[in-house]
PDB file of N, CA and C in Angstrom:
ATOM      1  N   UNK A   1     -53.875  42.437  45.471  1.00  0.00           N
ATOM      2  CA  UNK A   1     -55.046  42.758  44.683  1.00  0.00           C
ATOM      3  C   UNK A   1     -55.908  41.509  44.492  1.00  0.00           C
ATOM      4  N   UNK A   2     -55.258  40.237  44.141  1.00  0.00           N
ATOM      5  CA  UNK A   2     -55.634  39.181  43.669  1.00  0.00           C
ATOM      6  C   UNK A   2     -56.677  38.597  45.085  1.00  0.00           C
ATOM      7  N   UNK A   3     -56.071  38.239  46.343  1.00  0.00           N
ATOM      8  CA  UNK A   3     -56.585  38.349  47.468  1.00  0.00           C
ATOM      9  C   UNK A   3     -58.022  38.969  48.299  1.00  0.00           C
ATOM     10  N   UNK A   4     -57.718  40.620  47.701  1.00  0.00           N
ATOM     11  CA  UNK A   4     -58.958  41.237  47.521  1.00  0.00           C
ATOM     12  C   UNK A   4     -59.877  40.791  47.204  1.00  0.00           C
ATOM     13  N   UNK A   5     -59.992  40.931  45.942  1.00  0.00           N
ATOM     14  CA  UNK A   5     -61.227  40.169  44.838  1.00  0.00           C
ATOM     15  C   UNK A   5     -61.637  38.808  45.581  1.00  0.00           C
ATOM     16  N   UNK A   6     -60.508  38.150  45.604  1.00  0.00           N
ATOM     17  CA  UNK A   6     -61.221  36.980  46.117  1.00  0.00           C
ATOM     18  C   UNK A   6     -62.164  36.896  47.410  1.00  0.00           C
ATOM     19  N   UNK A   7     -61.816  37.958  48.271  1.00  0.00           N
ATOM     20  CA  UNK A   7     -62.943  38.251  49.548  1.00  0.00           C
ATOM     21  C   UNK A   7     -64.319  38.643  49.388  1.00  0.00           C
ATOM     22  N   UNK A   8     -63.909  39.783  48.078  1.00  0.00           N
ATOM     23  CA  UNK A   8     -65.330  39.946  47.802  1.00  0.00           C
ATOM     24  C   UNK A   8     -66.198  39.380  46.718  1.00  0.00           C
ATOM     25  N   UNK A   9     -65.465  38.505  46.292  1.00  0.00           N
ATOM     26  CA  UNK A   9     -66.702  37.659  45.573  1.00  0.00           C
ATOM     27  C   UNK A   9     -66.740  36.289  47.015  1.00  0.00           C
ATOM     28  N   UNK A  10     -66.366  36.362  47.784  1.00  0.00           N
ATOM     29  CA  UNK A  10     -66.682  35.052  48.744  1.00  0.00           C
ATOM     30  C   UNK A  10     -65.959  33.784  48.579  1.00  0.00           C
ATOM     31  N   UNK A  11     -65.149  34.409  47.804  1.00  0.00           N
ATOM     32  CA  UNK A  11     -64.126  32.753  47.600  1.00  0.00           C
ATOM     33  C   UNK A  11     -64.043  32.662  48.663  1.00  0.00           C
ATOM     34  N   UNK A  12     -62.703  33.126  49.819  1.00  0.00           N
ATOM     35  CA  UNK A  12     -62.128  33.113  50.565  1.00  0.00           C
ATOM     36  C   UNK A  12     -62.976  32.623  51.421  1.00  0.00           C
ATOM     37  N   UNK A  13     -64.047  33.272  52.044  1.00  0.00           N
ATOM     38  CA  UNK A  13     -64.819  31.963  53.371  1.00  0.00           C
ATOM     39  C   UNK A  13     -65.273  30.857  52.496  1.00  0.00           C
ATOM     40  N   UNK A  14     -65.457  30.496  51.326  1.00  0.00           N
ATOM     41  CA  UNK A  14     -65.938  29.276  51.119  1.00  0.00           C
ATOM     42  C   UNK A  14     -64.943  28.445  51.053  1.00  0.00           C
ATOM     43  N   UNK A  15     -64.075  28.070  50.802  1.00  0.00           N
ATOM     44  CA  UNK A  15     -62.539  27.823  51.198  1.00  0.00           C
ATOM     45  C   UNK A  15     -62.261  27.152  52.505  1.00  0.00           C
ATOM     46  N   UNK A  16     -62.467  28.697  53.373  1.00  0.00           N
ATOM     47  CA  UNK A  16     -62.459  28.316  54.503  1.00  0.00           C
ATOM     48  C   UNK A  16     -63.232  27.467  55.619  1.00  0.00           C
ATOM     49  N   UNK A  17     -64.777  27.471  54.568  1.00  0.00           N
ATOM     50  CA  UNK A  17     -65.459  26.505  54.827  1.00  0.00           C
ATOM     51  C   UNK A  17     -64.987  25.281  54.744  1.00  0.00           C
ATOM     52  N   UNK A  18     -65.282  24.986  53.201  1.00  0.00           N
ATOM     53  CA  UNK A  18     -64.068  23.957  52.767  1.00  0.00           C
ATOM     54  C   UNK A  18     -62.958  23.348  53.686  1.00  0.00           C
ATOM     55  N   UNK A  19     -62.036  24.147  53.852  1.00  0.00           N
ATOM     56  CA  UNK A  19     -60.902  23.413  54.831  1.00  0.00           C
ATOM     57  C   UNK A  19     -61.150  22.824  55.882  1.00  0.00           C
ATOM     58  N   UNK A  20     -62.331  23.563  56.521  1.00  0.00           N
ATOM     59  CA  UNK A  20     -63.037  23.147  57.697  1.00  0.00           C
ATOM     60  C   UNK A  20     -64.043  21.894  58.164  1.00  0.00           C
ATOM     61  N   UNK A  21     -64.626  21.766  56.757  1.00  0.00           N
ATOM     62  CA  UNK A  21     -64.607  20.410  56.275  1.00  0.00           C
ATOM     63  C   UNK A  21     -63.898  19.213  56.665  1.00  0.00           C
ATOM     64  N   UNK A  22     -62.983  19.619  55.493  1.00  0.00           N
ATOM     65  CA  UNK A  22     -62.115  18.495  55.613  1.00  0.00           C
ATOM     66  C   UNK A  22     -60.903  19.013  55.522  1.00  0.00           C
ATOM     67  N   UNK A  23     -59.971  18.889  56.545  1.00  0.00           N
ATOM     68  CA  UNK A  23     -58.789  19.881  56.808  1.00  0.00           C
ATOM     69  C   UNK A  23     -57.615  18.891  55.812  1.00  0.00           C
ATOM     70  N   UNK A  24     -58.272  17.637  55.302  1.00  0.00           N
ATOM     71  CA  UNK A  24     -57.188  17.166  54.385  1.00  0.00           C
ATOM     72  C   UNK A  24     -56.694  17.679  53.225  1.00  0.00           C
ATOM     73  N   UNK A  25     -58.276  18.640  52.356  1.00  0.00           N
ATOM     74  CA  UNK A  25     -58.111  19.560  51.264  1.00  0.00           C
ATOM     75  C   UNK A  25     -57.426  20.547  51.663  1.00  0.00           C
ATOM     76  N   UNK A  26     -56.798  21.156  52.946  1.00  0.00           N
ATOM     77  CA  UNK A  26     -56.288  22.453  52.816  1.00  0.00           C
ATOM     78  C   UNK A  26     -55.015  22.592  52.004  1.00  0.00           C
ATOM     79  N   UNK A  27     -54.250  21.863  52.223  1.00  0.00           N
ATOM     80  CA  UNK A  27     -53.120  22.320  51.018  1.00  0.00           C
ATOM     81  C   UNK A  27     -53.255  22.197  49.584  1.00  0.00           C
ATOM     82  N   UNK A  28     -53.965  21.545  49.328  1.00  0.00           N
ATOM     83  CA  UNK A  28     -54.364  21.860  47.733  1.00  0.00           C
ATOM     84  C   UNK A  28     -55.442  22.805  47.592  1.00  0.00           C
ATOM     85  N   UNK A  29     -56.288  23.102  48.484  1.00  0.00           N
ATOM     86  CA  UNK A  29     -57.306  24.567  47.865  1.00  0.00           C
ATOM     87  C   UNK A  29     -56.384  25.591  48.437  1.00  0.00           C
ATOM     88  N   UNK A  30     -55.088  25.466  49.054  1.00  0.00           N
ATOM     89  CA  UNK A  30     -54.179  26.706  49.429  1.00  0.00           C
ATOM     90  C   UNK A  30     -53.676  27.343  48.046  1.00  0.00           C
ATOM     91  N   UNK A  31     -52.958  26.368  47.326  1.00  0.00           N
ATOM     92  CA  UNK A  31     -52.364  26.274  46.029  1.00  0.00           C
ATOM     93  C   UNK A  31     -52.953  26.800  45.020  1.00  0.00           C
ATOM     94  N   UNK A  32     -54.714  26.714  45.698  1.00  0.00           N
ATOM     95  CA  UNK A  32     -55.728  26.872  43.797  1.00  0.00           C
ATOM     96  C   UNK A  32     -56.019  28.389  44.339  1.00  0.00           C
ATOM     97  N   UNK A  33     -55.626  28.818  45.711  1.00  0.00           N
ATOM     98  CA  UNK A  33     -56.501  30.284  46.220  1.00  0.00           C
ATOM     99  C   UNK A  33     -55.241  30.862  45.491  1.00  0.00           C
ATOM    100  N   UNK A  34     -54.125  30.610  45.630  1.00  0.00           N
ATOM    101  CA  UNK A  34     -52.462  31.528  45.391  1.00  0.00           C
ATOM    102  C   UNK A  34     -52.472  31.820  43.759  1.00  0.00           C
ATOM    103  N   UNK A  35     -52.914  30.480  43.223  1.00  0.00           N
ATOM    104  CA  UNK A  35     -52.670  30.542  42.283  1.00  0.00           C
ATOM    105  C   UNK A  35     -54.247  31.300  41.272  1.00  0.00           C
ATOM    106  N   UNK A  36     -54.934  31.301  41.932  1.00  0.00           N
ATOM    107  CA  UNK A  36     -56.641  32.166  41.258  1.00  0.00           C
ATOM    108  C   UNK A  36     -55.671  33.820  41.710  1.00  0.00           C
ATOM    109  N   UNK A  37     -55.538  33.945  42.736  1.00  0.00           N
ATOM    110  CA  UNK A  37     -54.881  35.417  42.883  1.00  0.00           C
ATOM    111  C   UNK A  37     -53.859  35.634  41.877  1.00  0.00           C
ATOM    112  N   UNK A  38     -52.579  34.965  41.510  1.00  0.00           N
ATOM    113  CA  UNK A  38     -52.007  35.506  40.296  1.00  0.00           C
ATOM    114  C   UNK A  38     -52.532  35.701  39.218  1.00  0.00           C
ATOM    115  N   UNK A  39     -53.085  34.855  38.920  1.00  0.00           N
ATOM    116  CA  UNK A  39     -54.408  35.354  37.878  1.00  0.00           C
ATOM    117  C   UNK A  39     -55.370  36.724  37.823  1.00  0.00           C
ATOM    118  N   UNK A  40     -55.788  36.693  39.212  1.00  0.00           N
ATOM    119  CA  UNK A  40     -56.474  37.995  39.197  1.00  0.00           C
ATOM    120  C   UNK A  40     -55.791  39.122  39.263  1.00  0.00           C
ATOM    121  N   UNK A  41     -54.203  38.925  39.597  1.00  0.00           N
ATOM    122  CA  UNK A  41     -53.443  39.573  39.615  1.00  0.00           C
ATOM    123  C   UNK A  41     -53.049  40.439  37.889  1.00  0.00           C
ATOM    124  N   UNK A  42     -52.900  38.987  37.119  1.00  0.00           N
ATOM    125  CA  UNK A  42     -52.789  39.398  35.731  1.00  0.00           C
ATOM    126  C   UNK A  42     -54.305  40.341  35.117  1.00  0.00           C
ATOM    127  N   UNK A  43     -55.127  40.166  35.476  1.00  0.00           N
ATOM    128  CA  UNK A  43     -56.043  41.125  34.951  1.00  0.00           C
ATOM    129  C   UNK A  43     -56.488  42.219  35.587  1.00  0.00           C
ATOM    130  N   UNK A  44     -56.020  42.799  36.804  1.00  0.00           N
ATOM    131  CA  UNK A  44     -55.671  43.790  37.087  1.00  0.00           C
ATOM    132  C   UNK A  44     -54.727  44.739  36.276  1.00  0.00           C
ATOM    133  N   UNK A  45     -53.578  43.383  35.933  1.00  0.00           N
ATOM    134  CA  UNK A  45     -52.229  44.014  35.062  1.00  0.00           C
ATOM    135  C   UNK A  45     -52.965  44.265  33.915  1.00  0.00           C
ATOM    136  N   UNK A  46     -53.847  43.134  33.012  1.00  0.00           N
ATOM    137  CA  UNK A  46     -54.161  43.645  31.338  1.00  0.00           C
ATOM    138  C   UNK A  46     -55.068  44.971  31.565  1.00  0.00           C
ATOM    139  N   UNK A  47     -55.760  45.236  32.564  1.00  0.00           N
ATOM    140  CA  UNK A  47     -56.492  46.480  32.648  1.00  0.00           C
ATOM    141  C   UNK A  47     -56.076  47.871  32.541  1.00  0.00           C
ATOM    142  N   UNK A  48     -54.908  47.445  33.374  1.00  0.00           N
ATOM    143  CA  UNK A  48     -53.298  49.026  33.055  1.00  0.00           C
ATOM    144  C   UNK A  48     -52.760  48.890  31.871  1.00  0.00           C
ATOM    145  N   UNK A  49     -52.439  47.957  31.898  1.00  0.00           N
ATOM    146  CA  UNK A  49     -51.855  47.493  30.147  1.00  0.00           C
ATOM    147  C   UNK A  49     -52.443  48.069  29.114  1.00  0.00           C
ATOM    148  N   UNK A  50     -54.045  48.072  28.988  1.00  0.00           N
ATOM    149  CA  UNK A  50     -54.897  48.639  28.143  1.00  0.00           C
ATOM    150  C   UNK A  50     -54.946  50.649  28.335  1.00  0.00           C
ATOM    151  N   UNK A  51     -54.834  50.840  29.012  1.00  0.00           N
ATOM    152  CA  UNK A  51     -54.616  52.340  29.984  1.00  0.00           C
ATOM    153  C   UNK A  51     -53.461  52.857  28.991  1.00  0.00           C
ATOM    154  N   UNK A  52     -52.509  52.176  28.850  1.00  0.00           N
ATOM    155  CA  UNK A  52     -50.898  52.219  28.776  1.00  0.00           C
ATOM    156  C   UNK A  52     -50.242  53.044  30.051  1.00  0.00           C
ATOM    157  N   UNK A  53     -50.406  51.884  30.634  1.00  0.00           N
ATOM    158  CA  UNK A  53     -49.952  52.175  32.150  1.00  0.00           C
ATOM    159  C   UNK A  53     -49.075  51.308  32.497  1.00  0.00           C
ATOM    160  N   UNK A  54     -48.468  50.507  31.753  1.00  0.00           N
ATOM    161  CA  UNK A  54     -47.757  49.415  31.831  1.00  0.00           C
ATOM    162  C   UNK A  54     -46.918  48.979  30.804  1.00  0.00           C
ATOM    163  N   UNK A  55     -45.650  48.876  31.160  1.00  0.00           N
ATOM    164  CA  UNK A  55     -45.028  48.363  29.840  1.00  0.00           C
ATOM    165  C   UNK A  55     -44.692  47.466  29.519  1.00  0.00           C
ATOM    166  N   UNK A  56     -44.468  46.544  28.283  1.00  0.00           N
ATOM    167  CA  UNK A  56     -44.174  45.176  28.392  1.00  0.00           C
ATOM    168  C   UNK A  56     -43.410  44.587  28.691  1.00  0.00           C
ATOM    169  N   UNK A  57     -42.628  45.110  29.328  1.00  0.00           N
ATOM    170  CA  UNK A  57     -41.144  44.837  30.112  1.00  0.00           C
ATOM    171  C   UNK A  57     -41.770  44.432  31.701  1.00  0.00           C
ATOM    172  N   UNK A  58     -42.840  45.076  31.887  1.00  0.00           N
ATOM    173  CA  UNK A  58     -43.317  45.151  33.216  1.00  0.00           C
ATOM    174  C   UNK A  58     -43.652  43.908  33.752  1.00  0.00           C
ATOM    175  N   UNK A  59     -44.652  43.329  32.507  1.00  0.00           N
ATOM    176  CA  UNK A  59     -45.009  41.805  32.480  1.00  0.00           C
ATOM    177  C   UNK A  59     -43.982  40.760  32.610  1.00  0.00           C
ATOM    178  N   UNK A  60     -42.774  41.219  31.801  1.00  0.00           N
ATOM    179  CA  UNK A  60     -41.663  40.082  32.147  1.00  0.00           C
ATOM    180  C   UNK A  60     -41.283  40.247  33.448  1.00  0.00           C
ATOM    181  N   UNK A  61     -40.967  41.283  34.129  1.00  0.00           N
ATOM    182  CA  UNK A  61     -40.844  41.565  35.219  1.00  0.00           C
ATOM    183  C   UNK A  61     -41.412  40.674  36.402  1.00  0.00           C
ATOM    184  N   UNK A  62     -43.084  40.698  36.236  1.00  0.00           N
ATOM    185  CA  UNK A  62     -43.880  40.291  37.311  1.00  0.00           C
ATOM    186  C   UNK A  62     -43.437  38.661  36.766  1.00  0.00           C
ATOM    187  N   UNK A  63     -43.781  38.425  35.353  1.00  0.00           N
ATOM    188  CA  UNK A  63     -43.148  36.633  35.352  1.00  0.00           C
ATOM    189  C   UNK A  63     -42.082  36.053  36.023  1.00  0.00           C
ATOM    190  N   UNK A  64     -40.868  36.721  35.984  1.00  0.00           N
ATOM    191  CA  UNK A  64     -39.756  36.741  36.507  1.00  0.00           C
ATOM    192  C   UNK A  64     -40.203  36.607  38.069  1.00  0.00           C
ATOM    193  N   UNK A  65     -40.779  37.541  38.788  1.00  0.00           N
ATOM    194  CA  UNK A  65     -41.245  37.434  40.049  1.00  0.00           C
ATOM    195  C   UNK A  65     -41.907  36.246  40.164  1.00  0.00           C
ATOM    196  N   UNK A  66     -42.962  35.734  39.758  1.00  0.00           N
ATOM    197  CA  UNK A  66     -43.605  34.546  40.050  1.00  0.00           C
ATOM    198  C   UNK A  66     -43.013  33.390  39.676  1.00  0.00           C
ATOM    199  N   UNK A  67     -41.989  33.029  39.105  1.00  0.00           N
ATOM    200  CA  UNK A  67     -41.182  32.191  39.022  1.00  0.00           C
ATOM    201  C   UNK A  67     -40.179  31.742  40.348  1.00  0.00           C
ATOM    202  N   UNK A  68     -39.519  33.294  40.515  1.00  0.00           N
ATOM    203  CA  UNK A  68     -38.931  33.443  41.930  1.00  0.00           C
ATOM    204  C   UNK A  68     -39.129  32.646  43.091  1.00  0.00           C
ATOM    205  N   UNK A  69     -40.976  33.052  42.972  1.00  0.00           N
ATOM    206  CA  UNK A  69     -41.725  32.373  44.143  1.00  0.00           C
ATOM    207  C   UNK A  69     -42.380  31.378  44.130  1.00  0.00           C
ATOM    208  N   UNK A  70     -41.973  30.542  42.579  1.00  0.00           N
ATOM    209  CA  UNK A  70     -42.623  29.179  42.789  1.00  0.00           C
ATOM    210  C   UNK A  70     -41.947  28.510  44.124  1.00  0.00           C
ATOM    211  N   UNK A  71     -43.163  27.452  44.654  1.00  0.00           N
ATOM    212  CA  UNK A  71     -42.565  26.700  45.644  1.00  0.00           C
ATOM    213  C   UNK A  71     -42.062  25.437  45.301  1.00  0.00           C
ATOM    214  N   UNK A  72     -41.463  25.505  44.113  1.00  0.00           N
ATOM    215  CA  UNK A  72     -40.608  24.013  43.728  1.00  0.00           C
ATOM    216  C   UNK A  72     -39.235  25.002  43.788  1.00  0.00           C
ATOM    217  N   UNK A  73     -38.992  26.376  42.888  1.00  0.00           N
ATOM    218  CA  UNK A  73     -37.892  27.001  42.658  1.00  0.00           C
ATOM    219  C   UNK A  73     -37.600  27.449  44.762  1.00  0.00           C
ATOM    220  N   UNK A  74     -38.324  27.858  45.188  1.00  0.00           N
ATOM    221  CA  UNK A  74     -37.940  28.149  46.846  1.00  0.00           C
ATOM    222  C   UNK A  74     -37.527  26.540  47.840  1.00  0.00           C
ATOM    223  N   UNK A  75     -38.291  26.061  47.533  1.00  0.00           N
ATOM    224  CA  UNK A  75     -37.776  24.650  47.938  1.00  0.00           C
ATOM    225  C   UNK A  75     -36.673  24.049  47.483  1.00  0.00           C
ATOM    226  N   UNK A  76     -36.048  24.109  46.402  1.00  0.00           N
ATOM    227  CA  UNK A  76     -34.635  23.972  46.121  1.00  0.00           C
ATOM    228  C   UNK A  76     -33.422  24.430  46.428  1.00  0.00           C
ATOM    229  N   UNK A  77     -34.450  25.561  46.242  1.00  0.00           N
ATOM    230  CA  UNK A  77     -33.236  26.898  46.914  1.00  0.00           C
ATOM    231  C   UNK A  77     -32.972  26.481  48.288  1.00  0.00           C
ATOM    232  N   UNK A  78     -33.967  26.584  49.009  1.00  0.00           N
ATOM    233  CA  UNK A  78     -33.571  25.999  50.638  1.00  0.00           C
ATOM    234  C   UNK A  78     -33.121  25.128  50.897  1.00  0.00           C
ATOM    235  N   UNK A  79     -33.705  23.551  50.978  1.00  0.00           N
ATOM    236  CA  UNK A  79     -33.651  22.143  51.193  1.00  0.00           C
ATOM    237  C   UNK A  79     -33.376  21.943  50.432  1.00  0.00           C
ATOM    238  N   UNK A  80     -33.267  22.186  49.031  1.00  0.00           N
ATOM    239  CA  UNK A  80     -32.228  21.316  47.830  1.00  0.00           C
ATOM    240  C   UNK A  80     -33.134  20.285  47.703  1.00  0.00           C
ATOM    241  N   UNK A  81     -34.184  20.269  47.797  1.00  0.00           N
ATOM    242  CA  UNK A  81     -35.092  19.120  47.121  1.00  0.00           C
ATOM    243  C   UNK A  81     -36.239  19.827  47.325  1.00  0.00           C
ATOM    244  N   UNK A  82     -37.465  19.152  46.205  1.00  0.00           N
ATOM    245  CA  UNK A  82     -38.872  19.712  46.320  1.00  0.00           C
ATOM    246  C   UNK A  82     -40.230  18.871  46.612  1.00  0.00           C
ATOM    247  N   UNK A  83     -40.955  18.961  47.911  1.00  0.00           N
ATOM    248  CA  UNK A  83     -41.851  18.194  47.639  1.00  0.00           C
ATOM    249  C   UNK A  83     -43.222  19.211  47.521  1.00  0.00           C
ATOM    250  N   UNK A  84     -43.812  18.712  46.914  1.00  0.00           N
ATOM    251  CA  UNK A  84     -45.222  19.071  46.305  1.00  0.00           C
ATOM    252  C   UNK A  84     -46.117  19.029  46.851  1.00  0.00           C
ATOM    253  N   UNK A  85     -46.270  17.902  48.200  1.00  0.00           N
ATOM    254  CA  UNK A  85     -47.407  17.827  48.907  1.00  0.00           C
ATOM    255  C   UNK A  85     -47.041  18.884  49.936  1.00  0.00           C
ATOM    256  N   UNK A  86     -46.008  20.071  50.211  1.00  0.00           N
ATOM    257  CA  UNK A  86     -46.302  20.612  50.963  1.00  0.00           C
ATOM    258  C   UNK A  86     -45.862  22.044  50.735  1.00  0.00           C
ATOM    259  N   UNK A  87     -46.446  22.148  49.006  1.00  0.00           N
ATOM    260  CA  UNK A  87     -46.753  23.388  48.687  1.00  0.00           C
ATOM    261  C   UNK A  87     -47.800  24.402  49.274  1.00  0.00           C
ATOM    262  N   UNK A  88     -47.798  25.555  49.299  1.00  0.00           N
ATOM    263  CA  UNK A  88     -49.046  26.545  49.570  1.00  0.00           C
ATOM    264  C   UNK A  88     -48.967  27.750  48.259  1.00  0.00           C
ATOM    265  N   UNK A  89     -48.229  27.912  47.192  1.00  0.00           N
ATOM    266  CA  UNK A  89     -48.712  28.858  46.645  1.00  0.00           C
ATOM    267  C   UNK A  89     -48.415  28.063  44.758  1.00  0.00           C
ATOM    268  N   UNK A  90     -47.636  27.028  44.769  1.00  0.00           N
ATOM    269  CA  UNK A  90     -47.866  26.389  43.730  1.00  0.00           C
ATOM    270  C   UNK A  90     -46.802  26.445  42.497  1.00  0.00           C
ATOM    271  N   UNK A  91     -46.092  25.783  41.614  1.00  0.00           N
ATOM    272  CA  UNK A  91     -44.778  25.730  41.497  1.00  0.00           C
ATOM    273  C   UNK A  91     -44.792  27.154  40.589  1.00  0.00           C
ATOM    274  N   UNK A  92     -43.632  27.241  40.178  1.00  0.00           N
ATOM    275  CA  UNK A  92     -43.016  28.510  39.200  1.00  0.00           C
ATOM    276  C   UNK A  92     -44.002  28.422  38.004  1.00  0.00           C
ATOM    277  N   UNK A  93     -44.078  27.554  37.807  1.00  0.00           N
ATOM    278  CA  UNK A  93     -44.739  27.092  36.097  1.00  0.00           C
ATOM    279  C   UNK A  93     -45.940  27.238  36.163  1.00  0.00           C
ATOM    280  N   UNK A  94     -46.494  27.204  37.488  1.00  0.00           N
ATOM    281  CA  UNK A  94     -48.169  27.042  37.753  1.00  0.00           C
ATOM    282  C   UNK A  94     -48.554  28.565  38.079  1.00  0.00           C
ATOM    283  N   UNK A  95     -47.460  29.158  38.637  1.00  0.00           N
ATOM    284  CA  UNK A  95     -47.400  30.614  38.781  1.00  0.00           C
ATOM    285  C   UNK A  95     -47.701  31.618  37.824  1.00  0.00           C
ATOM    286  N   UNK A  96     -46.203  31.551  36.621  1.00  0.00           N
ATOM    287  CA  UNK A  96     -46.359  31.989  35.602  1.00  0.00           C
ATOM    288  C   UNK A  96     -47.753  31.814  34.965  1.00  0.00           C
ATOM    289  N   UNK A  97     -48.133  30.421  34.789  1.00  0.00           N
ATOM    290  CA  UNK A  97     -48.857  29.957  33.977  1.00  0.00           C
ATOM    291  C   UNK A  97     -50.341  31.104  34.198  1.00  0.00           C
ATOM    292  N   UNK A  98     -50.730  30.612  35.495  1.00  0.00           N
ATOM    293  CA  UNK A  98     -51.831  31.902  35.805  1.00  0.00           C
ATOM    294  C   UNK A  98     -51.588  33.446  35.407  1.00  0.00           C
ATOM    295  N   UNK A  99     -50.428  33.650  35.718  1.00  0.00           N
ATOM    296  CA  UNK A  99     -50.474  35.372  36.142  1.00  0.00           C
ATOM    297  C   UNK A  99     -50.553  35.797  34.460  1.00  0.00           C
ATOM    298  N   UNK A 100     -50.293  34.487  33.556  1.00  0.00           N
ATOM    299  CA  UNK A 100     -50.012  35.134  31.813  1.00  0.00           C
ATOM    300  C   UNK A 100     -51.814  34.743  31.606  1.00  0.00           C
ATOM    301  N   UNK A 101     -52.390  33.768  31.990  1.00  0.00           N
ATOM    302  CA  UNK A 101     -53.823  33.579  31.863  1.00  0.00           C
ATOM    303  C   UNK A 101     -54.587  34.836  31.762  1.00  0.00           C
ATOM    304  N   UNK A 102     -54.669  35.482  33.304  1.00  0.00           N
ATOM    305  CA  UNK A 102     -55.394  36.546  33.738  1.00  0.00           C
ATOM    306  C   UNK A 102     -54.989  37.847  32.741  1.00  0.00           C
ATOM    307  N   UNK A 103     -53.680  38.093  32.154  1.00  0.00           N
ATOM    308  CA  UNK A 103     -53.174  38.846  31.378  1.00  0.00           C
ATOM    309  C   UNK A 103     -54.003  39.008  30.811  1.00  0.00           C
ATOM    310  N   UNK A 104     -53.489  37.635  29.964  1.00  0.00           N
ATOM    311  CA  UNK A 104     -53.711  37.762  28.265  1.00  0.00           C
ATOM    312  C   UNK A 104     -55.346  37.576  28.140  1.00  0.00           C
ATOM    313  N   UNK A 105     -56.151  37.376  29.087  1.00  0.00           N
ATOM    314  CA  UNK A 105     -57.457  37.442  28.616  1.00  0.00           C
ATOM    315  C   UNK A 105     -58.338  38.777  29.120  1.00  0.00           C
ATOM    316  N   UNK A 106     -57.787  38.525  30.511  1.00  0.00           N
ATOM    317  CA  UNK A 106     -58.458  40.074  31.196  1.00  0.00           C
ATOM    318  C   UNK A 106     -59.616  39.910  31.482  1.00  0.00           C
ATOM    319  N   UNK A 107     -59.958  38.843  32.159  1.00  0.00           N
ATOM    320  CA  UNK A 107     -61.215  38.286  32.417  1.00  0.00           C
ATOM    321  C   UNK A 107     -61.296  37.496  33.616  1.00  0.00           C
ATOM    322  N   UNK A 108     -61.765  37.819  34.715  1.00  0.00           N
ATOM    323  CA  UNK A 108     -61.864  37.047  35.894  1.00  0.00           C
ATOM    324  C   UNK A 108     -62.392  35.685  35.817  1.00  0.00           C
ATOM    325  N   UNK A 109     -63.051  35.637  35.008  1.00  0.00           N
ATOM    326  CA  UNK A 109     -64.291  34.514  34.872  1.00  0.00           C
ATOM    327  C   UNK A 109     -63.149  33.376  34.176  1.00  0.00           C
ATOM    328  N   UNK A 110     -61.970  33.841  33.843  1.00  0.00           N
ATOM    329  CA  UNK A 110     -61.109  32.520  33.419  1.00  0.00           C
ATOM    330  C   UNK A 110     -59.809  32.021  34.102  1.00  0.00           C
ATOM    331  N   UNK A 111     -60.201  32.766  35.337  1.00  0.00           N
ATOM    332  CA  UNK A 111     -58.987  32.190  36.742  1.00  0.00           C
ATOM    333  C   UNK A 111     -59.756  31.381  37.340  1.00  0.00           C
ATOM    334  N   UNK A 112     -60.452  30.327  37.036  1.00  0.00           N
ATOM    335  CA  UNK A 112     -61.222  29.303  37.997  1.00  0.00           C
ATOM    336  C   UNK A 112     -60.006  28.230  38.069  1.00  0.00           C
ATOM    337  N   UNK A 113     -59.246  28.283  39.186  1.00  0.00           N
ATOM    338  CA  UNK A 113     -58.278  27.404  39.037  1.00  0.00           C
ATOM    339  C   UNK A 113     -59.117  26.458  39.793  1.00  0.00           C
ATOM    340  N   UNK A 114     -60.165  26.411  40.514  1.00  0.00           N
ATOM    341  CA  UNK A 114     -60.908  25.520  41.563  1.00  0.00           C
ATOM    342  C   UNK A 114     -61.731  24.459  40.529  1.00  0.00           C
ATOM    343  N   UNK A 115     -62.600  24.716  39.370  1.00  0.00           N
ATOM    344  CA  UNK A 115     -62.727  23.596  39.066  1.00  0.00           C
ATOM    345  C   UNK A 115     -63.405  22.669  40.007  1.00  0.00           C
ATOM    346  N   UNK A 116     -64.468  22.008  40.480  1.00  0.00           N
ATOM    347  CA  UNK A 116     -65.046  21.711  40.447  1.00  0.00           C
ATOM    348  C   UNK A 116     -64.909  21.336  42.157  1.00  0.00           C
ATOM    349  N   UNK A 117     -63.718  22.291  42.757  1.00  0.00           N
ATOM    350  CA  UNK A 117     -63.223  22.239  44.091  1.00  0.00           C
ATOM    351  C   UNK A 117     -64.186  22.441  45.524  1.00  0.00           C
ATOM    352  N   UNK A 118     -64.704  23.344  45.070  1.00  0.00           N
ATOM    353  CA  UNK A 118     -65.081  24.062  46.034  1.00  0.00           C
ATOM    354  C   UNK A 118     -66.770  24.742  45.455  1.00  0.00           C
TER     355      UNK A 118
END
């Protein structure tokens, strides 16, 4: 879902502009695209949430998931060590951290994980 959105507001080719640029930014605007999608992800979720289409168990659920897939918690898991410079979707904490952002506000306009990036 998060992905979506981002195509059609034009993140995604500007990005790709971006990388194209300078292919040195690609792994850190990889990290800020993964991590703007959990976010947009969470306000997709507060939108059902508001519906009562969702239960609050659901939310721990998806936290639980994005923790899973931090790439410090997957990098341990594998290689037993974590490096950072060769993340693409951004650690557990940075995960969570977004997907409860987009939640708890329900507002696209406050997943700018890019900042002054792009």
């Amino acid at each position: 879902m998060g992905h979506h959105i981002q195509n059609l507001m034009g993140i995604t080719q500007r990005v790709a502009r971006a990388d194209q640029q300078d292919p040195a930014l690609t792994n850190g605007l990889s990290v800020r695209v993964e991590l703007q999608a959990d976010c947009l992800a969470g306000v997709w979720a507060h939108s059902i949430y508001e519906r009562n289409l969702l239960e609050p168990s659901d939310l721990d659920e998806a936290l639980a998931a994005a923790a899973a897939a931090g790439d410090d918690f997957l990098q341990q898991l594998g290689a037993g060590q974590v490096e950072p410079e060769k993340w693409s979707h951004g650690s557990s904490a940075q995960r969570q951290h977004w997907l409860a952002t987009g939640f708890d506000s329900g507002r696209p306009a406050d997943c700018n994980t890019f900042a002054g990036s792009i």
